[in-house]
C-alpha atoms as a PDB file:
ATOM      1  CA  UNK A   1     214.124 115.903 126.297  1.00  0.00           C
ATOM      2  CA  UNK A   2     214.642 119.312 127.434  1.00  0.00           C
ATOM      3  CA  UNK A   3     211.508 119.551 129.611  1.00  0.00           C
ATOM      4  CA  UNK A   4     211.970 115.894 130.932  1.00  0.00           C
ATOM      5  CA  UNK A   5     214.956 117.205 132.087  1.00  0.00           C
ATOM      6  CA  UNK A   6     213.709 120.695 133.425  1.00  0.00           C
ATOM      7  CA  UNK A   7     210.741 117.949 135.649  1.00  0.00           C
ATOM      8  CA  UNK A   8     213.267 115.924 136.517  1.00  0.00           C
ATOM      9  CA  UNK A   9     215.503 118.622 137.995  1.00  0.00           C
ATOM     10  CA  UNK A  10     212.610 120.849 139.693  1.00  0.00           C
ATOM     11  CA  UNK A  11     211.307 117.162 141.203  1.00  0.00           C
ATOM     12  CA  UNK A  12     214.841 116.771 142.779  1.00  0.00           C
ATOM     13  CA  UNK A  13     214.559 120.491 144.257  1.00  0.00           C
ATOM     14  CA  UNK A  14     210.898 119.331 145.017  1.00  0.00           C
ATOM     15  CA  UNK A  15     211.864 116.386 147.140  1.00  0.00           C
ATOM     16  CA  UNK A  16     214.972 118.102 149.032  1.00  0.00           C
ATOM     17  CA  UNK A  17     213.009 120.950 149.662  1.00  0.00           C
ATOM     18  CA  UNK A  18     210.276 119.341 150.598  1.00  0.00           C
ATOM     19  CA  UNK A  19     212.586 116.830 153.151  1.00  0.00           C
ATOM     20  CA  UNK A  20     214.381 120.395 154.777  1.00  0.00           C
ATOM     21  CA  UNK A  21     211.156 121.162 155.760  1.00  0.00           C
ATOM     22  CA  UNK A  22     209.749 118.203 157.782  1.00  0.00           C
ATOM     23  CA  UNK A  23     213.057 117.913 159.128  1.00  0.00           C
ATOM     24  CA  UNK A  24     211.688 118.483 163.006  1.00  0.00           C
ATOM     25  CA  UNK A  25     213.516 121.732 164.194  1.00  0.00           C
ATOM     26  CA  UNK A  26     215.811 119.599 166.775  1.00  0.00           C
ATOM     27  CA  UNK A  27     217.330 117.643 164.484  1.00  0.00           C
ATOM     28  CA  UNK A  28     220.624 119.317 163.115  1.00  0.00           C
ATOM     29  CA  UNK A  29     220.698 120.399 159.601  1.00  0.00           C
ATOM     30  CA  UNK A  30     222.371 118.641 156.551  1.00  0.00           C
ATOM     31  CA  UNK A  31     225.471 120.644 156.782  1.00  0.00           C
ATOM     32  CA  UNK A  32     225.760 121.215 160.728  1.00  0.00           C
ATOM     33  CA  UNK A  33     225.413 116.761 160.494  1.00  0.00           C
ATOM     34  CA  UNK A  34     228.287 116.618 157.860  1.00  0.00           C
ATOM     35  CA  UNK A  35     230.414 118.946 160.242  1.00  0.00           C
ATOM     36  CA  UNK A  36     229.588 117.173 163.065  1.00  0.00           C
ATOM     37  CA  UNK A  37     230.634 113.650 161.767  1.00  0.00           C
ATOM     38  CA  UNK A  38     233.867 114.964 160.624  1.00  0.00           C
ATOM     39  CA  UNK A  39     234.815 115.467 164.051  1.00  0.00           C
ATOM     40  CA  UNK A  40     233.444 112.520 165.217  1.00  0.00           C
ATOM     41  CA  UNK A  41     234.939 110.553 162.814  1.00  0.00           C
ATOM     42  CA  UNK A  42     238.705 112.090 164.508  1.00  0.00           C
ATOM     43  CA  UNK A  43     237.689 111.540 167.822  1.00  0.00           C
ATOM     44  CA  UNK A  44     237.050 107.935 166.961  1.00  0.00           C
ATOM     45  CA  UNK A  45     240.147 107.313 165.027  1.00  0.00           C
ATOM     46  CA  UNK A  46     242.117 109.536 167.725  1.00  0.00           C
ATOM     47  CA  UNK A  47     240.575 106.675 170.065  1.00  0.00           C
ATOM     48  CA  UNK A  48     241.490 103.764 168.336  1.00  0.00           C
ATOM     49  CA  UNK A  49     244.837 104.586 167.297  1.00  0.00           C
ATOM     50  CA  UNK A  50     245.965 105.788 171.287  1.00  0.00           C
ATOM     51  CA  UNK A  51     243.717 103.321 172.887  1.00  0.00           C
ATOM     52  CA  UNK A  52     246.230 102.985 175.582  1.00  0.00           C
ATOM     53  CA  UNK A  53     245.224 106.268 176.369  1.00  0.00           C
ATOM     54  CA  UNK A  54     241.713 106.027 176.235  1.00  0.00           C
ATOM     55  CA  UNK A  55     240.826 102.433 178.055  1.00  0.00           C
ATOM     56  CA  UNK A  56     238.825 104.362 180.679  1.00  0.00           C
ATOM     57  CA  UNK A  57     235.348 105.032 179.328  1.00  0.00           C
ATOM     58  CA  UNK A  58     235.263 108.596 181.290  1.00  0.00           C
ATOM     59  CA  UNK A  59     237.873 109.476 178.906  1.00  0.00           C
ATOM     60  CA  UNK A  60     236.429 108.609 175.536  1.00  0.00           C
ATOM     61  CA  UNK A  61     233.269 110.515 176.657  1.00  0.00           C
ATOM     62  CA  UNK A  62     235.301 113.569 177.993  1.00  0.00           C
ATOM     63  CA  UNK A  63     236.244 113.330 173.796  1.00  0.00           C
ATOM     64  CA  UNK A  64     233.392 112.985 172.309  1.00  0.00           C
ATOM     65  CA  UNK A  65     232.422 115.510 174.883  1.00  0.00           C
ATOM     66  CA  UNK A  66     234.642 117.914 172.963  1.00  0.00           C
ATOM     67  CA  UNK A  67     233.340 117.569 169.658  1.00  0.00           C
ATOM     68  CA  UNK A  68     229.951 118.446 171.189  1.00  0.00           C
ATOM     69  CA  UNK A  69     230.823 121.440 172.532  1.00  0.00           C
ATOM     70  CA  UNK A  70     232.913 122.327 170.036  1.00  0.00           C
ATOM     71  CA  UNK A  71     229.595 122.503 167.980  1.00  0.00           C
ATOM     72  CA  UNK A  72     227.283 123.629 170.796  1.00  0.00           C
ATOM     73  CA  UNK A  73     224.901 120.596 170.895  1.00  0.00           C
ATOM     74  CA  UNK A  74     223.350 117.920 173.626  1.00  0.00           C
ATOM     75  CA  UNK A  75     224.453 114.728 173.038  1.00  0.00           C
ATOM     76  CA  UNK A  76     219.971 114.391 172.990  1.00  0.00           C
ATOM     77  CA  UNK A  77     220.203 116.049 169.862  1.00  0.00           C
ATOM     78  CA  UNK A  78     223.571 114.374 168.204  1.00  0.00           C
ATOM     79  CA  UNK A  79     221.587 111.209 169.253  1.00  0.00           C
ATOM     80  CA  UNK A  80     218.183 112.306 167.781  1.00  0.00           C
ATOM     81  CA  UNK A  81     219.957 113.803 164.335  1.00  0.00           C
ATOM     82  CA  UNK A  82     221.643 110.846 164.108  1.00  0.00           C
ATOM     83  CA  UNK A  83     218.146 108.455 164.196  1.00  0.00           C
ATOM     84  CA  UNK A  84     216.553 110.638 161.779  1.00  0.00           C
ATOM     85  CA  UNK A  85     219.567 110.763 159.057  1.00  0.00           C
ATOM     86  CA  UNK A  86     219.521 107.149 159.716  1.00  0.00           C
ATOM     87  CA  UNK A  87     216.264 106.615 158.484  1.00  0.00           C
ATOM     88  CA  UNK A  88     216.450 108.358 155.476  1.00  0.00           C
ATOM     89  CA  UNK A  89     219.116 106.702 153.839  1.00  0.00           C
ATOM     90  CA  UNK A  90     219.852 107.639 151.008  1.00  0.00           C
ATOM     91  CA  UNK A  91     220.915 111.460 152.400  1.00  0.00           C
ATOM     92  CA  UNK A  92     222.907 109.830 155.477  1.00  0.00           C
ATOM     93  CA  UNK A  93     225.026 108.081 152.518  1.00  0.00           C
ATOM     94  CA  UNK A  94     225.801 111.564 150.668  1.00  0.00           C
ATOM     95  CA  UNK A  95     226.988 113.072 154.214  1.00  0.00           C
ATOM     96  CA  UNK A  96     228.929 110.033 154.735  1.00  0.00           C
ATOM     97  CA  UNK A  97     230.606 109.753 151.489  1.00  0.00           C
ATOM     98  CA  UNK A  98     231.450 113.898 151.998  1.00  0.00           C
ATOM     99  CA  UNK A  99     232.568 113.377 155.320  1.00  0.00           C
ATOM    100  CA  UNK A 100     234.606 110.296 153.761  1.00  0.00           C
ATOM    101  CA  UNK A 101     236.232 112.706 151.006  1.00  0.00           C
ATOM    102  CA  UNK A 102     237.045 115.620 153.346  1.00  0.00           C
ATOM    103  CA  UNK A 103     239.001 113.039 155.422  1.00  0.00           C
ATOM    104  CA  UNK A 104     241.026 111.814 152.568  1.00  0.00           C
ATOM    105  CA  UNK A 105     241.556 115.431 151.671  1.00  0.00           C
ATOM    106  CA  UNK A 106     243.153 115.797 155.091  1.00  0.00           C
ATOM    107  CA  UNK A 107     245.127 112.993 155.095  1.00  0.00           C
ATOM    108  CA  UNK A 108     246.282 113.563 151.416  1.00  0.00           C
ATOM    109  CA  UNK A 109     247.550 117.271 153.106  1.00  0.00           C
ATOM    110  CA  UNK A 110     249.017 115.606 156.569  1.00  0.00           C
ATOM    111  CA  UNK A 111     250.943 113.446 154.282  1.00  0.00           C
ATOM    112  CA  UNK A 112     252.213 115.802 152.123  1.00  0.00           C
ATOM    113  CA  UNK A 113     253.460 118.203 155.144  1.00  0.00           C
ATOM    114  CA  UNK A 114     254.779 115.249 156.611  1.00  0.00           C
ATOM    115  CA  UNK A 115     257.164 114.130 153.741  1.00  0.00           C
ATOM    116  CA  UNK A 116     257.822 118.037 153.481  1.00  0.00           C
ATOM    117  CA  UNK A 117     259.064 118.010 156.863  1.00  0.00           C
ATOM    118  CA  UNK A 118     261.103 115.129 156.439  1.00  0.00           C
ATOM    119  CA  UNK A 119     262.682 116.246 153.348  1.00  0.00           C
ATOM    120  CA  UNK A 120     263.823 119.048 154.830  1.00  0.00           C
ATOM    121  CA  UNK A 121     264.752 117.438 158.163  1.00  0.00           C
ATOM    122  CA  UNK A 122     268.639 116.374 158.181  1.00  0.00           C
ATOM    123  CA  UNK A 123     267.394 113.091 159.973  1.00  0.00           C
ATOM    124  CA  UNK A 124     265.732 112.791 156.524  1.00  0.00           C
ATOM    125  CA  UNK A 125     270.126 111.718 155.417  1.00  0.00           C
ATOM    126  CA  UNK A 126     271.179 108.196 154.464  1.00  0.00           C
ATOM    127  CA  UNK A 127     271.822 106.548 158.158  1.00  0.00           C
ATOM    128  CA  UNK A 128     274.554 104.601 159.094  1.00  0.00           C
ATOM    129  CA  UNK A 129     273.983 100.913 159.101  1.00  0.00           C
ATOM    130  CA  UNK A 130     274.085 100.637 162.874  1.00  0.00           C
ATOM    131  CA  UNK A 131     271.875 103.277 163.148  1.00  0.00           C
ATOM    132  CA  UNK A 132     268.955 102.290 165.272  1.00  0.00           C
ATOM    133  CA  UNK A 133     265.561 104.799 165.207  1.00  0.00           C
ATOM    134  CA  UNK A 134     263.749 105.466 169.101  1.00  0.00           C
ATOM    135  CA  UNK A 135     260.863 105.949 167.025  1.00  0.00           C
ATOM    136  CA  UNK A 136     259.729 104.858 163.804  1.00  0.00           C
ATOM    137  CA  UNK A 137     256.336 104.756 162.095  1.00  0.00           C
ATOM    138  CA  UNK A 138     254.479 103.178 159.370  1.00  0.00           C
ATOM    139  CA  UNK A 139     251.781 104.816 157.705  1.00  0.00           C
ATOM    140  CA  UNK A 140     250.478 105.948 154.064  1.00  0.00           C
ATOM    141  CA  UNK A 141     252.312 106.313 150.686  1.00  0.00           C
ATOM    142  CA  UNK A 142     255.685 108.135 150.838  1.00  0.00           C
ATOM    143  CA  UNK A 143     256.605 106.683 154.202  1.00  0.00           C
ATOM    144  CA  UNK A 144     259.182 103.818 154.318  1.00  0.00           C
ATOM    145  CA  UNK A 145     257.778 100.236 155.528  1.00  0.00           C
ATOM    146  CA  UNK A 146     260.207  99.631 158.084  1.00  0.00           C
ATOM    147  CA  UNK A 147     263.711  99.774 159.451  1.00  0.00           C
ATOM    148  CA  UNK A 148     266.813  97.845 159.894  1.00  0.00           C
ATOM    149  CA  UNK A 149     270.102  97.949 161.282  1.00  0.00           C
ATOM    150  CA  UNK A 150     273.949  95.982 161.471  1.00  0.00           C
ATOM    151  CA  UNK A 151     276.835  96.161 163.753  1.00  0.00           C
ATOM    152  CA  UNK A 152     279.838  94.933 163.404  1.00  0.00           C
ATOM    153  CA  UNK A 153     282.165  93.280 166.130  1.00  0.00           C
ATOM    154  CA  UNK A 154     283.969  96.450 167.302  1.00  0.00           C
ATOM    155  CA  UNK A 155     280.748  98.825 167.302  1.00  0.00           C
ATOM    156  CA  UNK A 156     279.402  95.777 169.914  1.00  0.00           C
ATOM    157  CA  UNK A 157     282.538  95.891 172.241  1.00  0.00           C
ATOM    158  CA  UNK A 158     282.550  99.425 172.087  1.00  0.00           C
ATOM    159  CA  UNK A 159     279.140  99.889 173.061  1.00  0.00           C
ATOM    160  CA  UNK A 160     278.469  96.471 175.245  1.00  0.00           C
ATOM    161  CA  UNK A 161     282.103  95.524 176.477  1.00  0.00           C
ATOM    162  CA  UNK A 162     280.603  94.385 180.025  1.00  0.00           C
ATOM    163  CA  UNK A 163     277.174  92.897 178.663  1.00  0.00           C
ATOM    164  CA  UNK A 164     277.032  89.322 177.924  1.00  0.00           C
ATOM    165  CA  UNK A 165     273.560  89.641 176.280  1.00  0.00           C
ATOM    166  CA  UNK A 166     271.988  92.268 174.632  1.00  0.00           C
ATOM    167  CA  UNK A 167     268.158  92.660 173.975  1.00  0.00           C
ATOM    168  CA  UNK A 168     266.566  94.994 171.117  1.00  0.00           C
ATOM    169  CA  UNK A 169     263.214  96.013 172.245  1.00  0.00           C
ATOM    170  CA  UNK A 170     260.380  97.894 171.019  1.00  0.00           C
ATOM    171  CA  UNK A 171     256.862  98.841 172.129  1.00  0.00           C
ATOM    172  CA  UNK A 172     253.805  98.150 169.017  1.00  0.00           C
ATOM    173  CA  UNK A 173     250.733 100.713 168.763  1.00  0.00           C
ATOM    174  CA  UNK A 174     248.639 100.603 165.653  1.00  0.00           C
ATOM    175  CA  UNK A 175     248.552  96.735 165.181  1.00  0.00           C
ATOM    176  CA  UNK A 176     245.339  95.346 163.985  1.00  0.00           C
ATOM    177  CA  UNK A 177     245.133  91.777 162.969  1.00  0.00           C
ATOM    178  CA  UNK A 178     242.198  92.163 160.850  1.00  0.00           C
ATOM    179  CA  UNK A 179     244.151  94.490 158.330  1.00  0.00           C
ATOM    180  CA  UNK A 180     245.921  93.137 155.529  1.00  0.00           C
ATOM    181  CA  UNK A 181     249.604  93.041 155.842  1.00  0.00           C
ATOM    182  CA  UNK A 182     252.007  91.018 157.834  1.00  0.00           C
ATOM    183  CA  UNK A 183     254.037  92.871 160.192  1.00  0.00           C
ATOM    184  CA  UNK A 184     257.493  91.095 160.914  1.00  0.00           C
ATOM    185  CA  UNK A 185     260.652  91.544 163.342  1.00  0.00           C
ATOM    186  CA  UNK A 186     263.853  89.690 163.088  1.00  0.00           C
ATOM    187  CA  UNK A 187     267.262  89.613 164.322  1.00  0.00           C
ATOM    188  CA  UNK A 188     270.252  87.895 163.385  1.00  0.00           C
ATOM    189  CA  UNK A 189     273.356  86.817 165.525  1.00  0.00           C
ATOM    190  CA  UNK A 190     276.472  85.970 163.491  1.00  0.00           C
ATOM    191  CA  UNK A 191     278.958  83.594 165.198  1.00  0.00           C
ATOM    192  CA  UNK A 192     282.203  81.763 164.118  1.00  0.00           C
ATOM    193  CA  UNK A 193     280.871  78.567 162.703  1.00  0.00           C
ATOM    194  CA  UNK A 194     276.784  79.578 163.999  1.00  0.00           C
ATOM    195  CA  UNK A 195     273.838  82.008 163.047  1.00  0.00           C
ATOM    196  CA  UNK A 196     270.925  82.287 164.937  1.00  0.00           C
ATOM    197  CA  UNK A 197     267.862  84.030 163.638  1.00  0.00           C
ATOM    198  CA  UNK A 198     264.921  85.023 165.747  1.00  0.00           C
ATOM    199  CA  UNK A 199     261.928  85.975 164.334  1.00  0.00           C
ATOM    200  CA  UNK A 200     258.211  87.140 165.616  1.00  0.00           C
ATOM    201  CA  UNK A 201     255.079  88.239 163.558  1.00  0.00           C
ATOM    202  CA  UNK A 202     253.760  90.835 165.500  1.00  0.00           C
ATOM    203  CA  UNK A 203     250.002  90.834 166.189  1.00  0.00           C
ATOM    204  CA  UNK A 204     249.824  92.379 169.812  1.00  0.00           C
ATOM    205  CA  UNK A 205     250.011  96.438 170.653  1.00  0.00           C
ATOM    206  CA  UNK A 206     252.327  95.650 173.169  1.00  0.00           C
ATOM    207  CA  UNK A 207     256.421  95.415 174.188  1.00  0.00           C
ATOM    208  CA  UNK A 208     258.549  92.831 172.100  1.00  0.00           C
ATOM    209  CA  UNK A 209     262.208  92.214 172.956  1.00  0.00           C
ATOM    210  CA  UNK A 210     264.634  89.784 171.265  1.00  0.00           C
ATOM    211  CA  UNK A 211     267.659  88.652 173.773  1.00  0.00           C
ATOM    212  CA  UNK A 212     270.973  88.254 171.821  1.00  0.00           C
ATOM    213  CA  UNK A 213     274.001  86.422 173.527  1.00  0.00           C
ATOM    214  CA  UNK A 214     277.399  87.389 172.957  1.00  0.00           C
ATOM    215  CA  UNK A 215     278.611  83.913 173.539  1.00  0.00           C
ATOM    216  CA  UNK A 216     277.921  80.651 172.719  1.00  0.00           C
ATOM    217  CA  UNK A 217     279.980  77.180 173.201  1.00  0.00           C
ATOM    218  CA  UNK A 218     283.905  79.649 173.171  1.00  0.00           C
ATOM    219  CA  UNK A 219     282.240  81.412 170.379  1.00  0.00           C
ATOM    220  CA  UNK A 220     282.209  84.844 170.599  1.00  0.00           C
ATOM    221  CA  UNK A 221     278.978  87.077 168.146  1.00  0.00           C
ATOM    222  CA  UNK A 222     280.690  88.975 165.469  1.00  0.00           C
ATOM    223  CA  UNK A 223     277.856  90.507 163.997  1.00  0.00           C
ATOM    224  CA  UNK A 224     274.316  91.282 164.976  1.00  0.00           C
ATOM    225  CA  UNK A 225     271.233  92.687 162.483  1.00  0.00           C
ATOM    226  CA  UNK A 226     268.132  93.183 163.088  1.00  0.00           C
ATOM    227  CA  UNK A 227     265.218  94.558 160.855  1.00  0.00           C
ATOM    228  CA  UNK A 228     260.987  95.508 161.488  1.00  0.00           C
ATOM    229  CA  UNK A 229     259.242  95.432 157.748  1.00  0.00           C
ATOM    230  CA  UNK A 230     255.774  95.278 156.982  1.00  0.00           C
ATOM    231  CA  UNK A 231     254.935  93.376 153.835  1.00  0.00           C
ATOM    232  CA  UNK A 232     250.674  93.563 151.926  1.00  0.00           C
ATOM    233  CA  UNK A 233     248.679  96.582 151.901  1.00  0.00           C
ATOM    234  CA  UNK A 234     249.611  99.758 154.222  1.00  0.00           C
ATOM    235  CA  UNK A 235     247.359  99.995 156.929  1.00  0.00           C
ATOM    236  CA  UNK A 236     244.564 102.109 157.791  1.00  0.00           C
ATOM    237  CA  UNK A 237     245.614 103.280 161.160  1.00  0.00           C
ATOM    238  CA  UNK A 238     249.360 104.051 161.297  1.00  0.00           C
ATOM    239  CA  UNK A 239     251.570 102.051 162.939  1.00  0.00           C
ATOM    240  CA  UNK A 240     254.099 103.339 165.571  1.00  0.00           C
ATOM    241  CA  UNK A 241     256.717 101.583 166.873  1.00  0.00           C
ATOM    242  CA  UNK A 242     258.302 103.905 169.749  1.00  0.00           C
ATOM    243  CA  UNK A 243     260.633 103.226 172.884  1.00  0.00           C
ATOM    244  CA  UNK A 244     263.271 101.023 170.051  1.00  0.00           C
ATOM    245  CA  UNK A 245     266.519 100.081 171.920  1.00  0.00           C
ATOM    246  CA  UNK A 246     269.503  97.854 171.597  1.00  0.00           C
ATOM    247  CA  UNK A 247     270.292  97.408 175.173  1.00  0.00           C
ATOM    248  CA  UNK A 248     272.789  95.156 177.497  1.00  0.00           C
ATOM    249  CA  UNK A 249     271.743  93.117 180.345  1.00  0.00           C
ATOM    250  CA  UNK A 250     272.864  95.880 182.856  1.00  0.00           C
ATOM    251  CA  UNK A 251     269.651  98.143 182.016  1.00  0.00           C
ATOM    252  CA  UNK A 252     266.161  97.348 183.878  1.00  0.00           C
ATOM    253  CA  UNK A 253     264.012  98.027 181.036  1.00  0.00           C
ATOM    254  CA  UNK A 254     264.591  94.349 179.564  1.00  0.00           C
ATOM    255  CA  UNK A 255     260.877  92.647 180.075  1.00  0.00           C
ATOM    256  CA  UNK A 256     260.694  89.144 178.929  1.00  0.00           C
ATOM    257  CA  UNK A 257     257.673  89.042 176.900  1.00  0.00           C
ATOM    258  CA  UNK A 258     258.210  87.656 173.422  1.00  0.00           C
ATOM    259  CA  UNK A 259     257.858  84.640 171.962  1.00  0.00           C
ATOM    260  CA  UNK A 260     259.640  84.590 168.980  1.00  0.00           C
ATOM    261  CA  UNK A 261     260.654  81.882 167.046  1.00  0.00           C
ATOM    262  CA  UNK A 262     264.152  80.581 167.034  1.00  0.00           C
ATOM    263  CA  UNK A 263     266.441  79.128 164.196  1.00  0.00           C
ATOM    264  CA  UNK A 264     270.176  78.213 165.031  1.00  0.00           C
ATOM    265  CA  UNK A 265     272.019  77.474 161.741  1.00  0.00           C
ATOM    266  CA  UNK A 266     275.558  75.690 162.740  1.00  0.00           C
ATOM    267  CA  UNK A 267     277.656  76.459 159.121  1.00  0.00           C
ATOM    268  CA  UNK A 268     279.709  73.588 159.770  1.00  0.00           C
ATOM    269  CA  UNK A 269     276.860  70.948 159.610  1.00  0.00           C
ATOM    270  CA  UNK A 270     276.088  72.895 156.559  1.00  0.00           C
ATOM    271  CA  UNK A 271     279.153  71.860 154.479  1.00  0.00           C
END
């Protein structure tokens, strides 16, 4: 058993040895490849994730120009190392899975500087019910799966005494409706004898905004909630909601460009 072993092992050496050196002299080695797709793996997920940023193709190459120069290569030879690996399977699958584990490594340590931060960030504090976040986002374990907030009657005079609607808005980034999890906004408007709910899944990377009258039929909104939750598995890309406002009809950022579905309960039918 021992020497089956000791042939198996020195066949192993054999065969890697053997591939290193019919590997043509252009073509990048095992460990400059592994580096390599690390970097191109971020500059692919950097794309994805801020597409808005990178819809011109001059500025995805200017990217993955980066990474090559970063390394000191021709995109020839990325292109050329990349066909070869690809042919021999069985090694591009080892790189891949260690490029694969160094990235969760990284993310394991982003994450845990992240809730480190946070912990130690007075923000970090039980909020106040009407607090409302301008930014907000949804990622890995240890990061909460969405927001919500209330205000009363007074907090709304106070802060909208010469609106007659308000709108809370948001901008999306991070959506993708091939991931598993449902992604949900709602807001509710309290009235004397009337709640309205509006609700939206949201699917789109794009601006949402939920219009909420003060007053319908004499009746004047006593309270208004609203909440963003995401419900299934946490996605792969995070998700950032950014640009989050309750606003009055005086400002000129309102866009109408929901479509969210509305539900007007009248309590009085209801008894």
């Amino acid at each position: 058993m021992a020497n089956l072993f000791k042939y198996l092992l020195l066949l192993l050496l054999s065969t890697i040895l053997f591939s290193c050196q019919n590997r043509p002299s252009e073509v990048l080695s095992r460990k400059k490849m592994e580096n390599v797709m690390y970097d191109m793996y971020i500059a692919e997920a950097i794309i994805e994730n801020d597409y808005h940023d990178y819809i011109e193709p001059e500025k995805k190459e200017a990217l993955i120009d980066e990474v090559l120069k970063k390394h000191k290569i021709s995109e020839a030879r990325w292109d050329t190392s990349l066909s070869w690996y690809s042919d021999k399977i069985d090694v591009y699958l080892q790189i891949n899975d260690s490029v694969k584990s160094r990235l969760q490594r990284k993310q394991k340590e982003i994450d845990r500087e992240e809730m480190l931060l946070a912990s130690q960030n007075e923000d970090f504090e039980i909020k106040r019910p009407d607090y409302i976040p301008l930014y907000f986002r949804i990622a890995s374990l240890g990061c909460e799966r969405g927001f919500k907030f209330k205000l009363d009657s007074l907090q709304i005079t106070e802060r909208f005494a010469d609106n007659d609607t308000l709108f809370f808005q948001f901008k999306l980034l991070g959506v993708h409706p091939t991931d598993t999890y449902s992604l949900q906004a709602m807001t509710i408007a309290d009235y004397k004898d009337t709640t309205v709910y509006q609700s939206s899944r949201l699917f789109d990377n794009r601006l949402y905004t939920f219009p909420i009258v003060r007053y319908i039929d004499q009746d004047t909104i006593s309270t208004v909630e609203g909440f963003v939750n995401l419900s299934g598995k946490l996605p792969q890309v995070p998700i950032q909601l950014y640009q989050i406002s309750l606003k009055g009809n005086d400002s000129n950022s309102y866009t109408r460009e929901s479509s969210n579905d509305i539900l007007i309960v009248n309590d009085s039918i209801l008894q």
